[in-house]
PDB file of N, CA and C in Angstrom:
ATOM      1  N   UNK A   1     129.995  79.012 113.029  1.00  0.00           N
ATOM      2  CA  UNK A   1     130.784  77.827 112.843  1.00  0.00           C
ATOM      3  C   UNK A   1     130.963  77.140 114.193  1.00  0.00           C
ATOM      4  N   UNK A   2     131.094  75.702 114.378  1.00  0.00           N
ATOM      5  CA  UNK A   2     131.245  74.813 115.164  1.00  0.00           C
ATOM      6  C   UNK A   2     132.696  74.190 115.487  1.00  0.00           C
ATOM      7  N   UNK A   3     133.165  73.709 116.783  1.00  0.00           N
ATOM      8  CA  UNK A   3     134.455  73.678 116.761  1.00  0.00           C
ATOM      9  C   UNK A   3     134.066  72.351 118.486  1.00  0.00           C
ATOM     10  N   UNK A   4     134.713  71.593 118.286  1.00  0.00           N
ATOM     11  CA  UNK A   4     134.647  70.640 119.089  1.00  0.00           C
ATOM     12  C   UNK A   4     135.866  70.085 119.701  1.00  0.00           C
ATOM     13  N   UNK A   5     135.685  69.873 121.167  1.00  0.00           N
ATOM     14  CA  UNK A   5     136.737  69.827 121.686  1.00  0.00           C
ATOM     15  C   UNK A   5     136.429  68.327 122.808  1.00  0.00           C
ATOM     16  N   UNK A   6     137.441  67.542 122.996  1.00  0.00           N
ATOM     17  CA  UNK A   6     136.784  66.558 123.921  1.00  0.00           C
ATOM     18  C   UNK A   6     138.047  65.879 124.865  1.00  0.00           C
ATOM     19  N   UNK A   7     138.078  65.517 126.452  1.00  0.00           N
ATOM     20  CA  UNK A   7     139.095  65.053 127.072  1.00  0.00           C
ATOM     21  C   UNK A   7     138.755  64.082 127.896  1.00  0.00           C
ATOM     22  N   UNK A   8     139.471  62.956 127.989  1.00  0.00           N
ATOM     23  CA  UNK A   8     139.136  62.269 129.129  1.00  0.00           C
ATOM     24  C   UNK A   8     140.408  62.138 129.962  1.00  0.00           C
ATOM     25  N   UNK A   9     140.357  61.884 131.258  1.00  0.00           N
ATOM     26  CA  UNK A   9     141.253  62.162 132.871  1.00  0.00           C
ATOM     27  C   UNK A   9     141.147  60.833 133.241  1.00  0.00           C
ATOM     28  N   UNK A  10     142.216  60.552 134.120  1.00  0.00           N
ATOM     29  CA  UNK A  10     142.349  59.310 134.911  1.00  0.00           C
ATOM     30  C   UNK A  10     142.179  59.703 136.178  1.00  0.00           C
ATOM     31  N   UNK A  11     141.329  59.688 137.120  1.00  0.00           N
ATOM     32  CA  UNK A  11     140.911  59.675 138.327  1.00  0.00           C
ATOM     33  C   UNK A  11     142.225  59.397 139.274  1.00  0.00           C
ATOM     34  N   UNK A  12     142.588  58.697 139.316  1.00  0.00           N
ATOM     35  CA  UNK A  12     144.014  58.184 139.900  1.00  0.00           C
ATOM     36  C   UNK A  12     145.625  59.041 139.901  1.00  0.00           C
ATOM     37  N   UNK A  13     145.908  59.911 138.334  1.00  0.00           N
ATOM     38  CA  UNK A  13     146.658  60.875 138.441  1.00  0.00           C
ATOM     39  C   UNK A  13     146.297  61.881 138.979  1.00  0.00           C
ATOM     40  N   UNK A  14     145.190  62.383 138.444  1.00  0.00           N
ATOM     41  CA  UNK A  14     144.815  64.298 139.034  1.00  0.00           C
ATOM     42  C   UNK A  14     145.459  63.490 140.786  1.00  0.00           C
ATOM     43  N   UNK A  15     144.476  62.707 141.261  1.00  0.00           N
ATOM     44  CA  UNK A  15     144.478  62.547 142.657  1.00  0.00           C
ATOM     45  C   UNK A  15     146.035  62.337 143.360  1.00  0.00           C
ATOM     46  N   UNK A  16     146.939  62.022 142.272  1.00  0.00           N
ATOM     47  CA  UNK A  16     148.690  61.861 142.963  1.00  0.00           C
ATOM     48  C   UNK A  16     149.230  63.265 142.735  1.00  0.00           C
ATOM     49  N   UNK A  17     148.837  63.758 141.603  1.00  0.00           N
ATOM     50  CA  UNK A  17     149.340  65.503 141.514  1.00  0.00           C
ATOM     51  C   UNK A  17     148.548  66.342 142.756  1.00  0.00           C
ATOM     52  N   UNK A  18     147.745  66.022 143.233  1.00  0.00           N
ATOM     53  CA  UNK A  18     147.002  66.872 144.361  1.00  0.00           C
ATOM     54  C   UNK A  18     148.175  66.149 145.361  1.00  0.00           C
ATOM     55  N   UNK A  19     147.948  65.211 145.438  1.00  0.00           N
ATOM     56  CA  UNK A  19     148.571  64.576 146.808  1.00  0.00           C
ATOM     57  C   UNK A  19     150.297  64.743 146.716  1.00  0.00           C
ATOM     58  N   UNK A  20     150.864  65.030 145.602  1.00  0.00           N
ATOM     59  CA  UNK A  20     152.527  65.164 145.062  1.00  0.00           C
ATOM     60  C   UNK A  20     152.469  66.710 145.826  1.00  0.00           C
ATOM     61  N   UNK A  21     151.538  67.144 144.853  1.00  0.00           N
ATOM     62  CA  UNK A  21     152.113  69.105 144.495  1.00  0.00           C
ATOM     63  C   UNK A  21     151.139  69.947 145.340  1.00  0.00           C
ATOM     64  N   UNK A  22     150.197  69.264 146.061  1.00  0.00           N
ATOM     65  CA  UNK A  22     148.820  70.119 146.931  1.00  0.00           C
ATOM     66  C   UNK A  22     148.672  71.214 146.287  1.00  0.00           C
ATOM     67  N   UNK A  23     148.251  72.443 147.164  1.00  0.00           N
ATOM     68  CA  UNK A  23     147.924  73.624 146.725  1.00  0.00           C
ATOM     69  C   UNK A  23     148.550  73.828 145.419  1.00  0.00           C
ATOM     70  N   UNK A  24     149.717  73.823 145.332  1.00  0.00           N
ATOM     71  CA  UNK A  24     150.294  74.305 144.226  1.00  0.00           C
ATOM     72  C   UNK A  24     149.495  74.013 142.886  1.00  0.00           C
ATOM     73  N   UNK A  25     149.927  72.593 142.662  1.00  0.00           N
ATOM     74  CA  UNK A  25     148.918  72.708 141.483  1.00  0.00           C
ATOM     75  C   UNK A  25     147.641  73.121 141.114  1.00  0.00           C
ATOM     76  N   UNK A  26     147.056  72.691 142.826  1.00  0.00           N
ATOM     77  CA  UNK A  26     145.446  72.989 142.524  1.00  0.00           C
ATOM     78  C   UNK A  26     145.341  74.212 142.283  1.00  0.00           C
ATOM     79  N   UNK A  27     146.219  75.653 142.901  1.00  0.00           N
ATOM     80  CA  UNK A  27     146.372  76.913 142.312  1.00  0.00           C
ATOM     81  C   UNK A  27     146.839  76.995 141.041  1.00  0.00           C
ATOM     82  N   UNK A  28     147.766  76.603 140.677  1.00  0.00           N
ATOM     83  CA  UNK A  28     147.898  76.456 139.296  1.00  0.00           C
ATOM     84  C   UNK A  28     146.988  76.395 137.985  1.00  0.00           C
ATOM     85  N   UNK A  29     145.994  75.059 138.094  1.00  0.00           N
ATOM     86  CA  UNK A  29     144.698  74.735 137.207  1.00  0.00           C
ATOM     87  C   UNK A  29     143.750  75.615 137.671  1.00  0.00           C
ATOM     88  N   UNK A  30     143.020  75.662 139.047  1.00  0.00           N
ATOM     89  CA  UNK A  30     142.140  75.702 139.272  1.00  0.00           C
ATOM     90  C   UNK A  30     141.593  77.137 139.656  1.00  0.00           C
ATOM     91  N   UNK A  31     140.470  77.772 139.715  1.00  0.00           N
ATOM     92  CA  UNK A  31     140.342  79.272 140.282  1.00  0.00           C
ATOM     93  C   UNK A  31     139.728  78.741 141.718  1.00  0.00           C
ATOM     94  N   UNK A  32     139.422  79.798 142.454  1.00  0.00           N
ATOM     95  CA  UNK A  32     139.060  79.770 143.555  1.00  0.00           C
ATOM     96  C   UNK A  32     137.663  79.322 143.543  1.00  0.00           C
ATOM     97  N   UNK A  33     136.977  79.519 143.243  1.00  0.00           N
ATOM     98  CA  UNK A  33     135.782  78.940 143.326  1.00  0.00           C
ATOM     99  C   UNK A  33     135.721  77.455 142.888  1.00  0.00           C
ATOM    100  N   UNK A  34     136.451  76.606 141.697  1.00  0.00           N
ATOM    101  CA  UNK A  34     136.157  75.931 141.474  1.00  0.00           C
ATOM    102  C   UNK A  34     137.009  74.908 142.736  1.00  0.00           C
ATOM    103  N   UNK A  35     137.996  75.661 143.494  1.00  0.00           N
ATOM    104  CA  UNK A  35     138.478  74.579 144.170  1.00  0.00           C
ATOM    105  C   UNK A  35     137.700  74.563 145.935  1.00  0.00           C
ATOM    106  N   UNK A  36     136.924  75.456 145.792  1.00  0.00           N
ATOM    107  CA  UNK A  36     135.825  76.134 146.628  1.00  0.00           C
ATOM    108  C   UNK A  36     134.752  74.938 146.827  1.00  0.00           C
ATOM    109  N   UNK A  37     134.151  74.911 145.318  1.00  0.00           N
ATOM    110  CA  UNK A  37     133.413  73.831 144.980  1.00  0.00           C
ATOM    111  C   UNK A  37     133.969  72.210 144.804  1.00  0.00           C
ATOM    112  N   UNK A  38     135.083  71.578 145.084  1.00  0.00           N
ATOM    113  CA  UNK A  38     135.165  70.538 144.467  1.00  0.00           C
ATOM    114  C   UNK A  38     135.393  70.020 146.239  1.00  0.00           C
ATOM    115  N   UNK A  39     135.803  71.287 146.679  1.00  0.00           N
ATOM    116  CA  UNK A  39     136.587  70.610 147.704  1.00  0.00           C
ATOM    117  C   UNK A  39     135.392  70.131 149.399  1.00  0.00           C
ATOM    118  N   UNK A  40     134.450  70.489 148.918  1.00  0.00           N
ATOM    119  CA  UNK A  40     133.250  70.606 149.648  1.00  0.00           C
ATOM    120  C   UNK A  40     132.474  69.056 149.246  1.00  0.00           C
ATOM    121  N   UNK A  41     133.032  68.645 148.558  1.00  0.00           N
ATOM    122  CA  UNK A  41     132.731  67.225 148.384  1.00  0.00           C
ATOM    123  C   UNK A  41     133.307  65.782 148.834  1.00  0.00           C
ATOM    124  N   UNK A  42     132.629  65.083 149.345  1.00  0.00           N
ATOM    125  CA  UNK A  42     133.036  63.632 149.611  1.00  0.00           C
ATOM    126  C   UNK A  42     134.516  63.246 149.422  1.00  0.00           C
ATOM    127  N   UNK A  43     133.811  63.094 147.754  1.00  0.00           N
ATOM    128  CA  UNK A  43     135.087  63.205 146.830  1.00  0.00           C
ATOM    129  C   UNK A  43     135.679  63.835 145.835  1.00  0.00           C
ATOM    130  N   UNK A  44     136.361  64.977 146.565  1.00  0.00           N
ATOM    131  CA  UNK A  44     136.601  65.880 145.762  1.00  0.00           C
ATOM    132  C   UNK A  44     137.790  65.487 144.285  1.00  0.00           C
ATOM    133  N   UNK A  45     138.685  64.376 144.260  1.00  0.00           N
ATOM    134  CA  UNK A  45     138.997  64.317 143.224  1.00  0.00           C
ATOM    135  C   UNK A  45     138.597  63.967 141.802  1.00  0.00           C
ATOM    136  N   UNK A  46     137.023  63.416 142.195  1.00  0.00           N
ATOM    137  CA  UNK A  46     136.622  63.063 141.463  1.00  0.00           C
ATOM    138  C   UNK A  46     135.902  63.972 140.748  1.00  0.00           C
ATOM    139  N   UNK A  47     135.811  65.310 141.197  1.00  0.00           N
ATOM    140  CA  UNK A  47     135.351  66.471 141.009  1.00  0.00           C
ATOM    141  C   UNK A  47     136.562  67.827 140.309  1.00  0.00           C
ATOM    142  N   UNK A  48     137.331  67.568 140.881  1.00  0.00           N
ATOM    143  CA  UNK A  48     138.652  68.048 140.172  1.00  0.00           C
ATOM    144  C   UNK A  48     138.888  67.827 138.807  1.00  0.00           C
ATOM    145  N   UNK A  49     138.873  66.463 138.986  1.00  0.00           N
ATOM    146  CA  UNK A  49     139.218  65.158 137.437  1.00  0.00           C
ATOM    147  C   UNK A  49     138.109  66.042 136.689  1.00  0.00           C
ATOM    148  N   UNK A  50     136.978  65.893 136.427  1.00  0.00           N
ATOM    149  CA  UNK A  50     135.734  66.329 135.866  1.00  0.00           C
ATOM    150  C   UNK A  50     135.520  67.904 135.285  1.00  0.00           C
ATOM    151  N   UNK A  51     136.666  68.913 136.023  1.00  0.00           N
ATOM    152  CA  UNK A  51     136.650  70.000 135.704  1.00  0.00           C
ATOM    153  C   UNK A  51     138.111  70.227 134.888  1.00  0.00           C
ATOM    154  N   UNK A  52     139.447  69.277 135.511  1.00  0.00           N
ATOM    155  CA  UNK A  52     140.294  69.323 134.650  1.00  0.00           C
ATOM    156  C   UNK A  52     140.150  68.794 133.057  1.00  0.00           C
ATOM    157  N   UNK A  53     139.368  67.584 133.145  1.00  0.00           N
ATOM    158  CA  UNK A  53     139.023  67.224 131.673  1.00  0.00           C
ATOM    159  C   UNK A  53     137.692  68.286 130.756  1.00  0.00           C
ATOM    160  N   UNK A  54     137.177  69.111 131.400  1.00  0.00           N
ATOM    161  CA  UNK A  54     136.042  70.059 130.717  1.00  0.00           C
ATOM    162  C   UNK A  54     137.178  71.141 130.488  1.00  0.00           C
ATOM    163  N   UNK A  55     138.390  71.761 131.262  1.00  0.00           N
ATOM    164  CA  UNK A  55     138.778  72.594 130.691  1.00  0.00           C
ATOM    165  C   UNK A  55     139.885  72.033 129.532  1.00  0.00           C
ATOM    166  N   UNK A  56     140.473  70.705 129.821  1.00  0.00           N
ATOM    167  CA  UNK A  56     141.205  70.040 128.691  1.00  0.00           C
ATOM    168  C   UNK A  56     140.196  70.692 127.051  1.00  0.00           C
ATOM    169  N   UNK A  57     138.928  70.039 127.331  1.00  0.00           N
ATOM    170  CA  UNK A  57     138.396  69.880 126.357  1.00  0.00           C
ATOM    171  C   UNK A  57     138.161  71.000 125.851  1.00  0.00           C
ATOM    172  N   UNK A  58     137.498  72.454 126.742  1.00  0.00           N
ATOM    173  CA  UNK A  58     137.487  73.667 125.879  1.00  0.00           C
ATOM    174  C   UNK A  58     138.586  74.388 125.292  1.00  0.00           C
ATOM    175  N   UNK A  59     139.825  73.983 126.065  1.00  0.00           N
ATOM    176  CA  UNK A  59     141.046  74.863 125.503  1.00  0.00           C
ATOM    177  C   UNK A  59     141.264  73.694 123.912  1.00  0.00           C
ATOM    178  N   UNK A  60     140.854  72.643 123.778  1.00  0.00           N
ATOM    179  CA  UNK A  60     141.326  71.971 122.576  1.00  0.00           C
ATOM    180  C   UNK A  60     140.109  72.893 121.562  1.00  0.00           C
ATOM    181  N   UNK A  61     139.113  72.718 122.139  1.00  0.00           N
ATOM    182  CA  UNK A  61     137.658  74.101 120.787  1.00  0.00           C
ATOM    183  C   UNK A  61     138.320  75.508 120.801  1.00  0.00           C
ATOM    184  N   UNK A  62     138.903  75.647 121.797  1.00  0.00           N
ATOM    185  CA  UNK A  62     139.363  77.443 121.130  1.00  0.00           C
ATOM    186  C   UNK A  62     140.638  76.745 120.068  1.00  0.00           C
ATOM    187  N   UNK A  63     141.556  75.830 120.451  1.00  0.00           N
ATOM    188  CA  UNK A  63     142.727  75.839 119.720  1.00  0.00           C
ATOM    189  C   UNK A  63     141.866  75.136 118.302  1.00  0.00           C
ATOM    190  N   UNK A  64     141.146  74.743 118.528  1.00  0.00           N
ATOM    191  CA  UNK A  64     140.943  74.044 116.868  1.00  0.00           C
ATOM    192  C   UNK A  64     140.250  75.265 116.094  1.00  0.00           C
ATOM    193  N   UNK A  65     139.568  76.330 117.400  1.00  0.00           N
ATOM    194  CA  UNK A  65     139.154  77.618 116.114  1.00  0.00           C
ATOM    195  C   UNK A  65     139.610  78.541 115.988  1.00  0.00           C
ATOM    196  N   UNK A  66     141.196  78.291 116.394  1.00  0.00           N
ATOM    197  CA  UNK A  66     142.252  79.173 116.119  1.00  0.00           C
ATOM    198  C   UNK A  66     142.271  80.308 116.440  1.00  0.00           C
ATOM    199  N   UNK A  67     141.797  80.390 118.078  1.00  0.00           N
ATOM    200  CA  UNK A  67     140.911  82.001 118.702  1.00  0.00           C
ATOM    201  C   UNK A  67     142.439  82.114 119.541  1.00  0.00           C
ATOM    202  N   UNK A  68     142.965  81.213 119.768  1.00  0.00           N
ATOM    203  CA  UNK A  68     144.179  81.185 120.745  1.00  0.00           C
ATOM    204  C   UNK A  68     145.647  80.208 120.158  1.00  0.00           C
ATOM    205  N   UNK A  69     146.677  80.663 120.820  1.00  0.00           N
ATOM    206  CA  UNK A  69     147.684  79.958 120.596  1.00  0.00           C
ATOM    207  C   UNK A  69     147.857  78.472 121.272  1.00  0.00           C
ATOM    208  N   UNK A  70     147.820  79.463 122.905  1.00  0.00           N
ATOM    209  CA  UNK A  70     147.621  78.725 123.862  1.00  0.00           C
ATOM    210  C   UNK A  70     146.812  78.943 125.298  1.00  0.00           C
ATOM    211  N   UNK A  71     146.654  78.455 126.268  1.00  0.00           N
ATOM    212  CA  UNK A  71     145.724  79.522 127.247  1.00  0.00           C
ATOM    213  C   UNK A  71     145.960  78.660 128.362  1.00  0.00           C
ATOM    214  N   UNK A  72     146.255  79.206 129.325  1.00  0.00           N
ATOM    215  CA  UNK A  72     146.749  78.562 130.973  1.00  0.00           C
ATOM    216  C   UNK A  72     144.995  78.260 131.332  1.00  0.00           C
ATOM    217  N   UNK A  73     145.227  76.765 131.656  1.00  0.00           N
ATOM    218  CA  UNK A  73     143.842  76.242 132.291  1.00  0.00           C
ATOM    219  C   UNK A  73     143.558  76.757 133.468  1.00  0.00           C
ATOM    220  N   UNK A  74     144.020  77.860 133.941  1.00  0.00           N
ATOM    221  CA  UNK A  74     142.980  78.771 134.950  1.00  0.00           C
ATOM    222  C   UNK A  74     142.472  79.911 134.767  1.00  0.00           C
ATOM    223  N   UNK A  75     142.535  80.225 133.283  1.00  0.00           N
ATOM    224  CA  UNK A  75     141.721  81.521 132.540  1.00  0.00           C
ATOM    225  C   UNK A  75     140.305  80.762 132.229  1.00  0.00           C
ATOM    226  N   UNK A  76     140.382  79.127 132.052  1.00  0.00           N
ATOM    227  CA  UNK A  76     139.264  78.553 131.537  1.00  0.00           C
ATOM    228  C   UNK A  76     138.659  77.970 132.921  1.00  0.00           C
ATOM    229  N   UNK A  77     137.152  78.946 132.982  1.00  0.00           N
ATOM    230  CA  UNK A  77     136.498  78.221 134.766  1.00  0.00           C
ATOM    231  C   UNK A  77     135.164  77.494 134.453  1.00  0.00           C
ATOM    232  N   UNK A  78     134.947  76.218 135.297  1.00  0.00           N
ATOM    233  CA  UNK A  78     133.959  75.490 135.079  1.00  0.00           C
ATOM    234  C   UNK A  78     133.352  75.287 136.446  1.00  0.00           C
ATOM    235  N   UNK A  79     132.585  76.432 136.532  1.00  0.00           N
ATOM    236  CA  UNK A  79     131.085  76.563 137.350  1.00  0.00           C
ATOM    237  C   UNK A  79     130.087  76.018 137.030  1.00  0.00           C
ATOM    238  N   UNK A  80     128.869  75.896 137.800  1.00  0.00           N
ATOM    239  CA  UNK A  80     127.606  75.179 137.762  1.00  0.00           C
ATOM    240  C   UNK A  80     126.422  76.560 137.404  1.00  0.00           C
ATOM    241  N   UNK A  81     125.581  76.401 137.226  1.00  0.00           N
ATOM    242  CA  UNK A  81     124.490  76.950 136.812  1.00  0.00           C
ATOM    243  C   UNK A  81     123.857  76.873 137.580  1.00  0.00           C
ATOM    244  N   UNK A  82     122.572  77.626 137.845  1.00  0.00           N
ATOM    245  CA  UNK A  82     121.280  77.186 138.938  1.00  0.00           C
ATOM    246  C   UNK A  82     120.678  75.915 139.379  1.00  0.00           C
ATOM    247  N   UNK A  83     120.572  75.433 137.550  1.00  0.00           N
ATOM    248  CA  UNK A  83     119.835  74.047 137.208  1.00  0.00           C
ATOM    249  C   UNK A  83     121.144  72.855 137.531  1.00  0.00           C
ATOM    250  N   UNK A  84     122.411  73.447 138.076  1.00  0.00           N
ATOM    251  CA  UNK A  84     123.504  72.653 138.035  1.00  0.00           C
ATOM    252  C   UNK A  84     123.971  72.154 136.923  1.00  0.00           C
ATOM    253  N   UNK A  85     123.931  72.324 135.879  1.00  0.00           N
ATOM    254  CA  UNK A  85     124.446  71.966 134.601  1.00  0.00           C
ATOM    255  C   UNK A  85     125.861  73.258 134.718  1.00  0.00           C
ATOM    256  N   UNK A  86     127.137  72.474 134.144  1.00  0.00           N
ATOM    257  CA  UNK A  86     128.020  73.039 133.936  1.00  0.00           C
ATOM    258  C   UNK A  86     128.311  74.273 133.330  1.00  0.00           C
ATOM    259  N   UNK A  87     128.650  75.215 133.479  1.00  0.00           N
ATOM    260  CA  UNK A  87     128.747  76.123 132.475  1.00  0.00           C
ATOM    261  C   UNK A  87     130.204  77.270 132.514  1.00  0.00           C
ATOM    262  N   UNK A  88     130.592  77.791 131.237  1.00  0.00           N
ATOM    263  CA  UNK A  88     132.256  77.985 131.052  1.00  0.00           C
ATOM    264  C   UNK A  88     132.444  79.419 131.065  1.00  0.00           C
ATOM    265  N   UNK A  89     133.210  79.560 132.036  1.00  0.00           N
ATOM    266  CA  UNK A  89     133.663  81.018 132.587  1.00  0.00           C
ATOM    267  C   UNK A  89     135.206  81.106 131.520  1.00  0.00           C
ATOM    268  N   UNK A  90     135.660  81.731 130.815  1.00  0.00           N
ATOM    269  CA  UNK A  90     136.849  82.476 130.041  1.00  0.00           C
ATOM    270  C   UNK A  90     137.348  83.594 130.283  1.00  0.00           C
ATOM    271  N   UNK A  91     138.543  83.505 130.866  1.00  0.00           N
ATOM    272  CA  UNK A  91     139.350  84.970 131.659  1.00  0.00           C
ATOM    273  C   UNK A  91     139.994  85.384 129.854  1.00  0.00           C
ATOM    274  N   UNK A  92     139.759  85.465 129.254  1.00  0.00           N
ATOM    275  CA  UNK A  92     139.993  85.934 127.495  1.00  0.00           C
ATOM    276  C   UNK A  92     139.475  87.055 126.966  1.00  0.00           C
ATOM    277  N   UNK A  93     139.586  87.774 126.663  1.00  0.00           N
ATOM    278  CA  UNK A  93     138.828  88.528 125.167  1.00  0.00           C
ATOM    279  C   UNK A  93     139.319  87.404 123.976  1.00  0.00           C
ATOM    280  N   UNK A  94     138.437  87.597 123.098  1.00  0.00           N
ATOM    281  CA  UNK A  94     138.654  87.064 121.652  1.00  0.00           C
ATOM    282  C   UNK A  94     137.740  88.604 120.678  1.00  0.00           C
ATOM    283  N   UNK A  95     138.414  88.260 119.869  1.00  0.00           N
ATOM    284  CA  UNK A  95     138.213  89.326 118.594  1.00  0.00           C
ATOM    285  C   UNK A  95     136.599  88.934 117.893  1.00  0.00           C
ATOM    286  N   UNK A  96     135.739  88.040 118.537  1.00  0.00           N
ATOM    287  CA  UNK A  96     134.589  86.933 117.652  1.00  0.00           C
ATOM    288  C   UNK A  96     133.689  86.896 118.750  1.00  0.00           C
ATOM    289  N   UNK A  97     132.228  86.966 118.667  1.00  0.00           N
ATOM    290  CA  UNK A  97     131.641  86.738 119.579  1.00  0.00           C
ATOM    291  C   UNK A  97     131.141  84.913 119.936  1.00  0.00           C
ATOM    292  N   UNK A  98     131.872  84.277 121.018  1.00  0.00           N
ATOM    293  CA  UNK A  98     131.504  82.793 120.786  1.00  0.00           C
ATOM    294  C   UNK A  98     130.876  82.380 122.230  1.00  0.00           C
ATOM    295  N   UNK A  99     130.088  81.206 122.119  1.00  0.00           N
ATOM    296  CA  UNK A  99     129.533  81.042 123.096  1.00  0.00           C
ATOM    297  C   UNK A  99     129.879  79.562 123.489  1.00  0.00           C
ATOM    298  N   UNK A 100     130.305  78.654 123.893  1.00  0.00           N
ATOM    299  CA  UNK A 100     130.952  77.656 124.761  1.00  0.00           C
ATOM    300  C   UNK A 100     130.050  76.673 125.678  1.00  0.00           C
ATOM    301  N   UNK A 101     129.813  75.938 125.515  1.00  0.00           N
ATOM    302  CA  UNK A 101     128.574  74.584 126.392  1.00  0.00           C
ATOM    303  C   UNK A 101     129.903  73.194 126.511  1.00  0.00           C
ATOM    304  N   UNK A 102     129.489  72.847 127.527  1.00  0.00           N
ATOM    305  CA  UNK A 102     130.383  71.973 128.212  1.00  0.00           C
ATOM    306  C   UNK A 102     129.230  70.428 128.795  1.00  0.00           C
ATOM    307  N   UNK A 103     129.823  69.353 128.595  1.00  0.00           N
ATOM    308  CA  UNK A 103     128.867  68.199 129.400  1.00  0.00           C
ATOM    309  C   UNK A 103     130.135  67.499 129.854  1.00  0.00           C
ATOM    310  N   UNK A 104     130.160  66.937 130.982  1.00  0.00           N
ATOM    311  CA  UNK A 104     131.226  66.076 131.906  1.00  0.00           C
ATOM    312  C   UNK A 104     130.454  65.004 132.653  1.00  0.00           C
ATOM    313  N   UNK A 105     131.285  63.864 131.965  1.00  0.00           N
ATOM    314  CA  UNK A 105     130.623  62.522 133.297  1.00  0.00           C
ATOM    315  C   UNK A 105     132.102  62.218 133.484  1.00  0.00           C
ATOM    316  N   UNK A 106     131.738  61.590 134.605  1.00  0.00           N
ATOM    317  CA  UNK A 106     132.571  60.876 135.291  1.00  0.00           C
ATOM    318  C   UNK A 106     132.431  59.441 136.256  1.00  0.00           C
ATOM    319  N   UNK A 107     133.297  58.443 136.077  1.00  0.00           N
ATOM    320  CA  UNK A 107     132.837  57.202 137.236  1.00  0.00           C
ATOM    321  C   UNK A 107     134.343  57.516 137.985  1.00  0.00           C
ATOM    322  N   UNK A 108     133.961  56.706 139.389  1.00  0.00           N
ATOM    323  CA  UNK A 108     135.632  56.512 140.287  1.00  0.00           C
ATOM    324  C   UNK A 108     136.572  56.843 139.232  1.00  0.00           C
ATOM    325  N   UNK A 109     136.827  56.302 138.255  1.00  0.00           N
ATOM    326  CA  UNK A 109     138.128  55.734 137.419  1.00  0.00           C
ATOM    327  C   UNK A 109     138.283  56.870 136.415  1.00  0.00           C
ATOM    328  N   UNK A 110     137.637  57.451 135.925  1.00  0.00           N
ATOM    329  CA  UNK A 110     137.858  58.380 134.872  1.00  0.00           C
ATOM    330  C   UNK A 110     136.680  59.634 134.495  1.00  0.00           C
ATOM    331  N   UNK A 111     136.825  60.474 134.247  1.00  0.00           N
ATOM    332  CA  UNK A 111     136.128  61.770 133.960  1.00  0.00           C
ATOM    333  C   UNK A 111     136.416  62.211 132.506  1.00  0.00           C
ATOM    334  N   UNK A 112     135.226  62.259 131.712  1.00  0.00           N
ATOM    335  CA  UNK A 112     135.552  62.958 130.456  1.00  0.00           C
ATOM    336  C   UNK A 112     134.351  63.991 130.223  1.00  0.00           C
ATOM    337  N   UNK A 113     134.901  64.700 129.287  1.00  0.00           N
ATOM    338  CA  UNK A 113     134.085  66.294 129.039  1.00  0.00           C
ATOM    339  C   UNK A 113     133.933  66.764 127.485  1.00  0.00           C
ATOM    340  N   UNK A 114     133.089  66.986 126.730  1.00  0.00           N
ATOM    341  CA  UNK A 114     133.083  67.449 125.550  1.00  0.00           C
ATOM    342  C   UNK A 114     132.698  68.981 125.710  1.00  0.00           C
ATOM    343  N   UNK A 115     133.037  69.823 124.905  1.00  0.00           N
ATOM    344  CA  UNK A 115     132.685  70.922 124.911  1.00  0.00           C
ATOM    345  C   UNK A 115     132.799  71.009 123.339  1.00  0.00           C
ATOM    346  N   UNK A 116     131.983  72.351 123.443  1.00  0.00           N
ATOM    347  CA  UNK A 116     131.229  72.830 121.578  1.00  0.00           C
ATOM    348  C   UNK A 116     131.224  74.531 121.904  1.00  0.00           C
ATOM    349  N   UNK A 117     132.297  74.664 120.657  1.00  0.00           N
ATOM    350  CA  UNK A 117     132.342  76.131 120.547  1.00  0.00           C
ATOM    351  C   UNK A 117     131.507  76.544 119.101  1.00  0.00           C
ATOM    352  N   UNK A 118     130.567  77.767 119.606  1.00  0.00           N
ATOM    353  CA  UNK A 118     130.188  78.346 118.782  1.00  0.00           C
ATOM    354  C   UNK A 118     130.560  80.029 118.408  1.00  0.00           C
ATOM    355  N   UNK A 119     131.460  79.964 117.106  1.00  0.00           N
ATOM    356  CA  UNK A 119     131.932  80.767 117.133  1.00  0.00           C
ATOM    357  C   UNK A 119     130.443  81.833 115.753  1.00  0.00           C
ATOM    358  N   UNK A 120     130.258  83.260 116.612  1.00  0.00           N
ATOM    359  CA  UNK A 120     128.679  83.773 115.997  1.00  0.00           C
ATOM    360  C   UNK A 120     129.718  84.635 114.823  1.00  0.00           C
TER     361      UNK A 120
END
């Protein structure tokens, strides 16, 4: 079964909550690597935005396939692959074997992410 999840971010908030709450939040959302990776960039909020809206979007596919109640967006990690295509790290057990694909664009202004749970 299929379970779809999708978010879009405003480029402009993530970037006042970094600049309000610094570390904090970014510890909060983010794992170490991904703030490893975002922060090694130009522009890293625009890279932040892009991973906060991919994990928006997978925690909405586990909640729509009812695998979770709820789940702190730093159990859900969005690393790159070899080929650099995104791909979804889950600090979870679930009782179901499922497998999770993620796509994220983003311009200056906004970042959105769909993700597709396949629950086997």
């Amino acid at each position: 079964m299929l379970f779809i999840g999708n978010d879009i971010a405003e480029v402009r908030r993530v970037c006042k909550l970094i600049e309000k709450k610094g570390d904090a939040f970014l510890n909060h959302i983010f794992t170490k690597n991904e703030i490893e990776f975002c922060s090694t960039k130009q522009h890293p909020e625009i890279h932040y935005t892009g991973r906060f809206s991919a994990k928006e979007a997978v925690k909405k596919a586990l909640l729509s396939a009812k695998l979770v109640r709820s789940i702190p967006l730093k159990q859900i990690e969005i690393t790159r692959e070899i080929d650099e295509s995104p791909q979804v790290n889950i600090f979870a057990k679930f009782e179901v074997d499922i497998t999770i694909k993620v796509s994220i664009s983003h311009t200056d202004k906004y970042a959105t992410a769909v993700a597709i749970l396949e629950v086997k």
